[in-house]
Protein backbone atom coordinates (compact mmCIF):
# COMPACT_ATOMS: atom_id res chain seq x y z
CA UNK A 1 93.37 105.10 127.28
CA UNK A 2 96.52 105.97 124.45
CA UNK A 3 95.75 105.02 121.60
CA UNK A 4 99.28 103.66 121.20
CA UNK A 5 101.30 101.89 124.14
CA UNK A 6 104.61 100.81 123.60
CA UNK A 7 106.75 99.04 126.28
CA UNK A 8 110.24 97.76 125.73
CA UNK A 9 109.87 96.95 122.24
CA UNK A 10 113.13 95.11 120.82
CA UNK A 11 113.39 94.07 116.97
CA UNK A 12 116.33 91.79 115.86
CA UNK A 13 118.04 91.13 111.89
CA UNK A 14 119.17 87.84 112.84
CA UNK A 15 122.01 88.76 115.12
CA UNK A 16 121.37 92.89 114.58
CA UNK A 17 119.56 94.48 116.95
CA UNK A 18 117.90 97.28 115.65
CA UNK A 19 115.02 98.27 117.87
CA UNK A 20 116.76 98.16 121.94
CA UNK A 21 114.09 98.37 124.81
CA UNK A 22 112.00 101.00 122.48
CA UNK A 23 108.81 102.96 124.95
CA UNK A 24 107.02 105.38 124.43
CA UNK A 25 102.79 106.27 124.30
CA UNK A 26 100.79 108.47 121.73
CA UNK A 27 97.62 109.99 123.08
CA UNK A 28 94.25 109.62 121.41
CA UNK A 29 93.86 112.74 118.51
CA UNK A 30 97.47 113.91 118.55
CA UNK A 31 100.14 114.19 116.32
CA UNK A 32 103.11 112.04 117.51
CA UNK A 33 106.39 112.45 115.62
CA UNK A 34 109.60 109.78 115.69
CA UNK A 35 112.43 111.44 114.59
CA UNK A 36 116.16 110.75 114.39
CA UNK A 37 118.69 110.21 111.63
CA UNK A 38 118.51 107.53 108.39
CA UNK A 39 118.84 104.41 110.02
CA UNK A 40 117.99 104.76 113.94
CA UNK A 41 114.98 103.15 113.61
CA UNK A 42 111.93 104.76 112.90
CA UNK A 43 110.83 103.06 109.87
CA UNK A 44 110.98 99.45 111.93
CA UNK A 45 109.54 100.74 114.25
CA UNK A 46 106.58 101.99 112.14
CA UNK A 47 106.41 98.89 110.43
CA UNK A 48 106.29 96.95 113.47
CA UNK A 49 103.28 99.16 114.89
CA UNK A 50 101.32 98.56 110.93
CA UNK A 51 102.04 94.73 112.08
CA UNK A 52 104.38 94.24 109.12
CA UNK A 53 107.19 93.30 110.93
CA UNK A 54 107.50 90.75 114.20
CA UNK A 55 108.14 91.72 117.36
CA UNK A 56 111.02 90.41 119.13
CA UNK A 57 110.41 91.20 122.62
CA UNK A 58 107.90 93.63 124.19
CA UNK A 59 104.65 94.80 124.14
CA UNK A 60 102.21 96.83 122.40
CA UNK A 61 98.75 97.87 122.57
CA UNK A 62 97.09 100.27 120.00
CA UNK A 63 93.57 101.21 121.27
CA UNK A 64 93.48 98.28 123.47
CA UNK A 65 93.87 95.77 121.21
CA UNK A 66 97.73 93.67 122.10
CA UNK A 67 99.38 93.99 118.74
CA UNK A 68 101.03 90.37 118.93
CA UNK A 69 97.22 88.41 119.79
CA UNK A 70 95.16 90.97 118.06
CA UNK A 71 96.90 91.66 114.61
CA UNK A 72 93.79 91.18 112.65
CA UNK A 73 91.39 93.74 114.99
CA UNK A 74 95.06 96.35 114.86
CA UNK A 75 94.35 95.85 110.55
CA UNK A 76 90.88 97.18 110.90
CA UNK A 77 91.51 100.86 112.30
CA UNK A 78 94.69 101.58 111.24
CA UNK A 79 96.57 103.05 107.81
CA UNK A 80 99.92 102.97 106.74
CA UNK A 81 101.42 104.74 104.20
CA UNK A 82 105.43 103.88 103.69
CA UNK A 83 107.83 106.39 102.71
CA UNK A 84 108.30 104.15 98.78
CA UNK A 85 104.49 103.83 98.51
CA UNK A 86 103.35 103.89 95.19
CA UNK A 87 100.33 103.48 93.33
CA UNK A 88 99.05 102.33 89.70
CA UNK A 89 100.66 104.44 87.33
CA UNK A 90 98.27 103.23 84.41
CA UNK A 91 94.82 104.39 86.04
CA UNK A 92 93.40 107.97 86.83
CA UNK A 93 93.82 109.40 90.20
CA UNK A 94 89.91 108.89 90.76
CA UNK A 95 89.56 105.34 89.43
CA UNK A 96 92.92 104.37 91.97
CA UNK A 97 90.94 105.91 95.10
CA UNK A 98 87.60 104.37 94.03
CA UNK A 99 89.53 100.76 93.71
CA UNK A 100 90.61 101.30 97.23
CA UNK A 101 87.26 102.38 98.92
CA UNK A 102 85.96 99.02 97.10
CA UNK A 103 88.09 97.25 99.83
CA UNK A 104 86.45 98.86 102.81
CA UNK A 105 82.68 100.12 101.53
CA UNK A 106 80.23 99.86 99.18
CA UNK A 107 77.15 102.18 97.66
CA UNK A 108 76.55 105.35 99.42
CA UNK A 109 79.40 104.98 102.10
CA UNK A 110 81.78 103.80 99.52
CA UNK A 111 80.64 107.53 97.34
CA UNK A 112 81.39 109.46 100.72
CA UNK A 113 84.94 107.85 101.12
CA UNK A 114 85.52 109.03 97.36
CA UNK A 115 84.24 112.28 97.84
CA UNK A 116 86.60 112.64 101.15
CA UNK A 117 89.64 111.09 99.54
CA UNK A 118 89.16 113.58 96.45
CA UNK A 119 88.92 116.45 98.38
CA UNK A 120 92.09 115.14 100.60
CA UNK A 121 94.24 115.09 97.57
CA UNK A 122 93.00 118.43 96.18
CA UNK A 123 94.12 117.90 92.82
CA UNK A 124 91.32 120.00 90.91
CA UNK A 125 90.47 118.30 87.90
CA UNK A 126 94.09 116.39 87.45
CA UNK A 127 92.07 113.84 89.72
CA UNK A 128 90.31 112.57 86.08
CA UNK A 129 94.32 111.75 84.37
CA UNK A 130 96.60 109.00 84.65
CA UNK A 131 98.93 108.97 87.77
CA UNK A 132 102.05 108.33 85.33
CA UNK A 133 101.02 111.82 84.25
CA UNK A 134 101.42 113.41 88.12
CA UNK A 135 104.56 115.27 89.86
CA UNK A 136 105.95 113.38 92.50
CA UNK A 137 104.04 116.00 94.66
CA UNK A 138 100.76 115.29 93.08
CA UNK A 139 101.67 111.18 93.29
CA UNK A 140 102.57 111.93 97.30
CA UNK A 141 99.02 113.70 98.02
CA UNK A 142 97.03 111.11 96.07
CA UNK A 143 98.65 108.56 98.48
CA UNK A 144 97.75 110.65 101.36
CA UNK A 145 94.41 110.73 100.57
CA UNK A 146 94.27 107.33 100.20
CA UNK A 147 95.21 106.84 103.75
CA UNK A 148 92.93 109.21 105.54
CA UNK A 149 90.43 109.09 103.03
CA UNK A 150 88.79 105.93 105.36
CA UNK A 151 89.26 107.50 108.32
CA UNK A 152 91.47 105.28 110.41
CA UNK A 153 91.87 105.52 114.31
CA UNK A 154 95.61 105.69 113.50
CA UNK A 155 97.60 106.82 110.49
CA UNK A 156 101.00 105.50 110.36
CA UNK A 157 103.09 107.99 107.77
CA UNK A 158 106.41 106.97 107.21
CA UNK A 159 108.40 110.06 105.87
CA UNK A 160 105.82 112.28 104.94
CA UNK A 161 106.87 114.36 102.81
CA UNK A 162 110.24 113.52 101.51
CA UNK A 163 111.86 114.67 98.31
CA UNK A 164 109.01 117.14 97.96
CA UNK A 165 108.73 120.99 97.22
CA UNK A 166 107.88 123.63 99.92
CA UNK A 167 104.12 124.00 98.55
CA UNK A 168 103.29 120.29 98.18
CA UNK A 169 104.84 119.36 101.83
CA UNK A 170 103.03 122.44 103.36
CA UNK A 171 99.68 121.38 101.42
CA UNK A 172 100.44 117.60 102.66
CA UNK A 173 101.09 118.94 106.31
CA UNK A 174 97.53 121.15 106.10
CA UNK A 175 95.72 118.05 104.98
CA UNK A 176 97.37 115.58 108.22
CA UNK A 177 96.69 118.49 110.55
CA UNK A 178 92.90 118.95 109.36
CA UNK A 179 92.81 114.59 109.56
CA UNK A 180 94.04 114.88 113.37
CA UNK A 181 91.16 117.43 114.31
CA UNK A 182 88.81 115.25 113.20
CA UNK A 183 89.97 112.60 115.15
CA UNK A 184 92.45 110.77 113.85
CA UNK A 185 95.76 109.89 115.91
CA UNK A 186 98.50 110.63 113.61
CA UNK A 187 102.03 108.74 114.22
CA UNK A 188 104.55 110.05 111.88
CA UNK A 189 108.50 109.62 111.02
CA UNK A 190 110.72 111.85 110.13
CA UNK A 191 114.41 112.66 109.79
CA UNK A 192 113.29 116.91 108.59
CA UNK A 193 113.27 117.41 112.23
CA UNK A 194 111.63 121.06 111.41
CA UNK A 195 108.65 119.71 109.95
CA UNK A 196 108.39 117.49 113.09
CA UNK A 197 108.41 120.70 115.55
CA UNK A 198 105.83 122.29 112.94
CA UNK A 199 103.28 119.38 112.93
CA UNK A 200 103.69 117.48 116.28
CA UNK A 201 101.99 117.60 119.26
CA UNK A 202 104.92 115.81 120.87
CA UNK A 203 108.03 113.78 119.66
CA UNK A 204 110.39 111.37 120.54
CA UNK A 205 113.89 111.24 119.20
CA UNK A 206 115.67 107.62 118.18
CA UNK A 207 118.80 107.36 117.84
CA UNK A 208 120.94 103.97 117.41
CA UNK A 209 117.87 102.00 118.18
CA UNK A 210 116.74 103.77 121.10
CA UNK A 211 114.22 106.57 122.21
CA UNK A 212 117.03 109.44 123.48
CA UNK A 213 114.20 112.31 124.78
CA UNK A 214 110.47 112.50 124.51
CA UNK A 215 108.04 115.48 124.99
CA UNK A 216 106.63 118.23 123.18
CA UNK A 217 108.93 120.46 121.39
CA UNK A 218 108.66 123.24 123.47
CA UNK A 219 109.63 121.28 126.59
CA UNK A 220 112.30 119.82 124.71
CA UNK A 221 113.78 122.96 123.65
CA UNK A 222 113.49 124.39 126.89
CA UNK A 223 115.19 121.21 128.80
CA UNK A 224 118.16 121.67 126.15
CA UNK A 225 118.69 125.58 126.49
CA UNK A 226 117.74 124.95 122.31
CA UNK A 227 115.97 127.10 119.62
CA UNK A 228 114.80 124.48 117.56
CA UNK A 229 114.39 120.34 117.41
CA UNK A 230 117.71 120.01 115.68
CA UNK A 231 119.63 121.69 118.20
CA UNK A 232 118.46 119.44 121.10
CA UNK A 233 118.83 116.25 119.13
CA UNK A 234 122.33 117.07 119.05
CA UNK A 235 122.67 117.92 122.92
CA UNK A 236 121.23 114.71 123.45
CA UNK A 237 123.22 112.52 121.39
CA UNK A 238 126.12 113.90 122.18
């Protein structure tokens, strides 16, 4: 079974249509990047699949469960992180990951989610200061942590590492990599499509609304006569 089925998924603005006849599936444990330029889609789509948004027309299923009927059972084994996420700037890094395992578990399970979100962020002892005192690097890895820190069935990570530094978005990419080998399905968007072809199992490029090419990068490449991601999303849009 994938752990994420999506089957002519259409969004509309009113009169804009922004999401056209969208399919594609993510297999259970795997990376799966969306890629394609600011505005084709892939943070709607996201946000549909974290059941923020309505769907329009379609159908989706995320390990089983029918997203439109089963919204509430969707809520219990997934986490999103958006690309603007934030978190309280006035508490320490530990108390802000401790408030959010108080949401999910208590005692001794709620101590092992702490310990696992601590060691996700890898922030040494900067952990014990104020957040308004982090980099925007430090901020971005706290907020990882705080989404694979309960170990959902599926992340949703919208832009992962935008407007970061080389060392943070390699450290961020280490962490989502480690996440997926333990068993989480990772769906991620991106418009850096080289990060994509680093981290992804496979990948699907949206463009205007609609999925252009799927596959893994190296079948993509290949298809495209392309060295790299980039190169094939502009074959195929043009």
């Amino acid at each position: 079974m994938p752990a994420i089925e999506v089957d002519r998924l259409s969004k509309k603005y009113g009169e804009f249509l922004a999401l056209k006849n969208v399919s594609f599936s993510v297999n259970e444990g795997e990376v799966f990047g969306l890629i394609g330029p600011n505005g084709a889609g892939k943070t709607t789509t996201l946000r549909v699949l974290a059941t923020l948004l309505e769907v329009t027309s379609g159908q989706i299923k995320i390990y089983g469960y029918d997203l439109v009927k089963q919204a509430d059972e969707v809520r219990k084994i997934i986490s999103y992180l958006p690309e603007d996420a934030g978190a309280y700037k006035n508490m320490k890094g530990i108390d802000y990951l401790s408030f959010i395992a108080e949401f999910f578990v208590e005692g001794e399970k709620k101590k092992e989610m702490l310990q696992r979100g601590t060691e996700v962020a890898n922030l040494g002892e900067r952990i014990n200061d104020r957040i308004d005192t982090y980099s925007k690097g430090m901020a971005r890895r706290l907020l990882v942590a705080r989404a694979l820190m309960i170990q959902p069935k599926l992340a949703i990570l919208d832009e992962l590492t935008t407007g970061l530094d080389v060392l943070n978005a390699q450290e961020i990419r280490r962490v989502v990599k480690r996440a997926a080998k333990s068993g989480t399905t990772v769906l991620l968007s991106s418009h850096n499509m080289l990060e994509v072809e680093l981290m992804c199992d496979r990948i699907a490029l949206i463009n205007d609304g609609q999925i252009v090419a799927n596959g893994s990068p190296q079948e993509l490449k290949s298809k495209y006569n392309a060295s790299n991601i980039e190169e094939v999303f502009v074959a195929v849009v043009q």
